[in-house]
Protein backbone atom coordinates (compact mmCIF):
# COMPACT_ATOMS: atom_id res chain seq x y z
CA UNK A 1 -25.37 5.74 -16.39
CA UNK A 2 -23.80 2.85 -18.29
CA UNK A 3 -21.53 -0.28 -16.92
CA UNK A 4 -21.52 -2.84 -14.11
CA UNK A 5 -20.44 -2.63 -10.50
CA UNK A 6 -18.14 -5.40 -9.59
CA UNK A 7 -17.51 -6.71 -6.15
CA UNK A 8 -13.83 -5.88 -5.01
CA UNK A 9 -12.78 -9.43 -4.61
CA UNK A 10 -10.14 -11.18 -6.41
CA UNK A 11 -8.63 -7.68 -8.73
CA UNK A 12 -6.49 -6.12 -6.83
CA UNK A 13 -2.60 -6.96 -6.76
CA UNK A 14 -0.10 -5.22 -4.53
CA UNK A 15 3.70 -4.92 -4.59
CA UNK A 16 6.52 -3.33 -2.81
CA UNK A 17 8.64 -2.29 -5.19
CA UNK A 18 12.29 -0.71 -3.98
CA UNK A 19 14.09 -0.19 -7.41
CA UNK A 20 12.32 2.48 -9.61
CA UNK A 21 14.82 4.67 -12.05
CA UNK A 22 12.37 7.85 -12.47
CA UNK A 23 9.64 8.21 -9.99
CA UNK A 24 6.52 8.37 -10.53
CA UNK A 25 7.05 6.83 -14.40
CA UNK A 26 6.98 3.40 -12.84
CA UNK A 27 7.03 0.74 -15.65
CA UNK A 28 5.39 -3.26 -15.17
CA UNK A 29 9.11 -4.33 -15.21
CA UNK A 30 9.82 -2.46 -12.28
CA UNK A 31 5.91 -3.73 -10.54
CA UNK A 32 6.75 -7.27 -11.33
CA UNK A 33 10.65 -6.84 -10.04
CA UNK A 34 9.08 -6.13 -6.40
CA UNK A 35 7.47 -8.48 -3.99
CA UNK A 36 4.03 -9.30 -4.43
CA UNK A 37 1.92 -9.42 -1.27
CA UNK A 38 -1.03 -9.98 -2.41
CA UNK A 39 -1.68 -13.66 -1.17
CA UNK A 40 -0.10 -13.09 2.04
CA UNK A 41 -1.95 -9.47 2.72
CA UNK A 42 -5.00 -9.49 5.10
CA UNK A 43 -7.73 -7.33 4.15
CA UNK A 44 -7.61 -4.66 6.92
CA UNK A 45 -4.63 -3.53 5.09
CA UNK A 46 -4.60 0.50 4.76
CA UNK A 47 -3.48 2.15 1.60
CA UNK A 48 -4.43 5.45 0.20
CA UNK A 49 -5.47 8.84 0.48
CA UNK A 50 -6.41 10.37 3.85
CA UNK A 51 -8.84 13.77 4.71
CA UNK A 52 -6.42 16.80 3.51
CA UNK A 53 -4.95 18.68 6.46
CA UNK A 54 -7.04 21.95 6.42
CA UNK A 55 -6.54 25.44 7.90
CA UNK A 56 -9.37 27.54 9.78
CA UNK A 57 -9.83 31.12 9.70
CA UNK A 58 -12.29 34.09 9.44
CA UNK A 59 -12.72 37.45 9.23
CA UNK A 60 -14.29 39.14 12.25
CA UNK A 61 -17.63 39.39 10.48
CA UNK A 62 -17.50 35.75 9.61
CA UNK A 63 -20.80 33.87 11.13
CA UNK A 64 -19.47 30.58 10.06
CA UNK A 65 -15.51 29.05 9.73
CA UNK A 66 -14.45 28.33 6.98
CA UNK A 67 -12.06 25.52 6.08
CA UNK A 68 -9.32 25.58 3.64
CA UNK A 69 -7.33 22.43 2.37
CA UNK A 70 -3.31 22.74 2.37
CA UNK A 71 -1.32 19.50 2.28
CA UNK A 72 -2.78 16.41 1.05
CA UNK A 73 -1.83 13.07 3.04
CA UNK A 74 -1.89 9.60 2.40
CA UNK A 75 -1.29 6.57 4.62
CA UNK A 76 -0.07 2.93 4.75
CA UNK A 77 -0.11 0.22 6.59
CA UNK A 78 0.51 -3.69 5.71
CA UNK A 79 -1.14 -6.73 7.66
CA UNK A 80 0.29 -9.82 6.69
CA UNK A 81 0.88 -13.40 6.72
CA UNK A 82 4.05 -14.98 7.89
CA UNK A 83 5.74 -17.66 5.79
CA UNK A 84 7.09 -20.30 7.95
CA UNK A 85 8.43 -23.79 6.89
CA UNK A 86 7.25 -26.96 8.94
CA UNK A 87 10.40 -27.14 11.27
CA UNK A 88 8.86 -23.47 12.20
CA UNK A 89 11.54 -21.56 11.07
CA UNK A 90 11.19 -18.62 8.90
CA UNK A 91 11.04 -19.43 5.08
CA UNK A 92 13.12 -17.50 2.47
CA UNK A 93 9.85 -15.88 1.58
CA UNK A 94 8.56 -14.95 5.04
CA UNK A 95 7.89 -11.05 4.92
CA UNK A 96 9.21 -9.98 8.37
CA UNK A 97 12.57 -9.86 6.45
CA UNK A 98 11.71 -8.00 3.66
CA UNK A 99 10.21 -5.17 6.02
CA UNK A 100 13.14 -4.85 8.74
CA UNK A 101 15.63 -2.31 9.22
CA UNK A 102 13.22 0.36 7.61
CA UNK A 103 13.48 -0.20 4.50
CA UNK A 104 12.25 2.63 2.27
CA UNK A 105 10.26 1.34 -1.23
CA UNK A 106 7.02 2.07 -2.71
CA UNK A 107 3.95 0.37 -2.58
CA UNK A 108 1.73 -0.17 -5.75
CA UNK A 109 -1.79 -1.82 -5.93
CA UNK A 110 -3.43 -2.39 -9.24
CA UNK A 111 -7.38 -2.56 -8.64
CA UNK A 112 -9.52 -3.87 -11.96
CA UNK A 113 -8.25 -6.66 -13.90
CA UNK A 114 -8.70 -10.20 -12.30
CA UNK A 115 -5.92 -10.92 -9.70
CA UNK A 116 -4.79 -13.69 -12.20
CA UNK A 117 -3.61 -11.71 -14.91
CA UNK A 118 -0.41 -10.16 -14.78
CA UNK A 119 1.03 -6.73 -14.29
CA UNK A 120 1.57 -5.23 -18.12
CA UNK A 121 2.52 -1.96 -19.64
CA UNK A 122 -1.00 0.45 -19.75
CA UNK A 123 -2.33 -1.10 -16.35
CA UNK A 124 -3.27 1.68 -14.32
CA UNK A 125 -1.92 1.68 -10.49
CA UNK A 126 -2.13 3.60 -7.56
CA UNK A 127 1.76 4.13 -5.76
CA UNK A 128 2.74 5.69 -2.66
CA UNK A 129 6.34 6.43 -1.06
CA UNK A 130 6.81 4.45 1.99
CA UNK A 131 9.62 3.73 4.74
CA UNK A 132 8.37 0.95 6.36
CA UNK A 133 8.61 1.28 10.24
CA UNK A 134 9.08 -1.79 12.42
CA UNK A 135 7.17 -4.76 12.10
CA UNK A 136 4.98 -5.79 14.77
CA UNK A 137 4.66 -9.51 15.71
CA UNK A 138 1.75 -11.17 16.31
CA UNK A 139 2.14 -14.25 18.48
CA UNK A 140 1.46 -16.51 21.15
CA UNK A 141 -2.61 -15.33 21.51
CA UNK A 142 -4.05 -18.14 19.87
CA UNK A 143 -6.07 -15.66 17.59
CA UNK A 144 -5.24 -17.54 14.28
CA UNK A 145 -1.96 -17.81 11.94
CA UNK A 146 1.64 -16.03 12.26
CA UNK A 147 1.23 -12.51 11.26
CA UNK A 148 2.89 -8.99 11.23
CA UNK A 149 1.72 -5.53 11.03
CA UNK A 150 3.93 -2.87 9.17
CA UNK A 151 3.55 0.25 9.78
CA UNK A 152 4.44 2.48 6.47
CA UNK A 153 5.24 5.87 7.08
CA UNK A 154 4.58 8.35 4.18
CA UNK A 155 7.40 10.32 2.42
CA UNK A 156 5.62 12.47 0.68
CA UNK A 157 4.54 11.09 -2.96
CA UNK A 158 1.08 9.51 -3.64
CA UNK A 159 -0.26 9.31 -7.11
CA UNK A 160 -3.50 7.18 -7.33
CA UNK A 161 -3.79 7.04 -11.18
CA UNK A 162 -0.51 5.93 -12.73
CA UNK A 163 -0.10 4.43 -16.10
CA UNK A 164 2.59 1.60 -16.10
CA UNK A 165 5.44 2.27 -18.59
């Protein structure tokens, strides 16, 4: 087996992205149109495929169950930095206001390319559809900076190998 294994820091870019014309044909212009999260995302953020929900059943002679997948699933969920400005006020890029009232959007991560280069058309991403629930505040326990956790709950479209249009 040919190639190198590369350690998964510093190439992967995410985005929420809430304007896309013909889903899943996503194009870079529509990537680089949503918010980037990248620098403000924690790394026990959640994105992805989960187990396939499965059925059991066997004939009466059976000695063993058998499993059968159904529905595939896929999950979300964001952990991120606040923005604040000095007077400790929210900044007009703090995240807790992109992410309330449910907002409904799609979240795209491009793993590969160095986190420095941009979002162009061939880079492959993986997207999911996403209404993101409340954010949760975390605050007050002295356990580091301002953050929030987003929940995303999945609406039923996961693709993890899309080519940007």
């Amino acid at each position: 087996m040919t190639g190198s294994k590369f350690v998964d820091l510093g190439v992967t870019r995410v985005y929420w992205v809430t304007t896309v014309a013909a889903w899943p044909a996503l194009t870079a212009a529509e990537v680089n149109a949503g918010v980037e999260l990248s620098k403000s995302l924690l790394p026990d953020y959640k994105f992805g495929a989960t187990a396939t929900n499965t059925i059991k059943e066997r004939d009466i002679t059976a000695l063993f169950d058998a499993e059968t997948p159904t529905i595939k699933t896929y999950a979300g969920s964001l952990h991120l930095f606040r923005k604040l400005l000095t007077t400790g006020l929210a900044g007009t890029d703090d995240l807790l206001s992109t992410f309330t009232g449910l907002p409904h959007g799609y979240l795209v991560r491009r793993t590969g390319p160095l986190a420095t280069q941009a979002i162009a058309t061939g880079d492959v991403v993986d997207a999911g559809e996403f209404i993101a629930d409340e954010p949760e505040q975390e605050s007050g326990t002295g356990s580091g900076f301002l953050k929030i956790t987003v929940p995303l709950l999945a609406q039923g479209y996961y693709f993890n190998r899309i080519t940007l249009g």
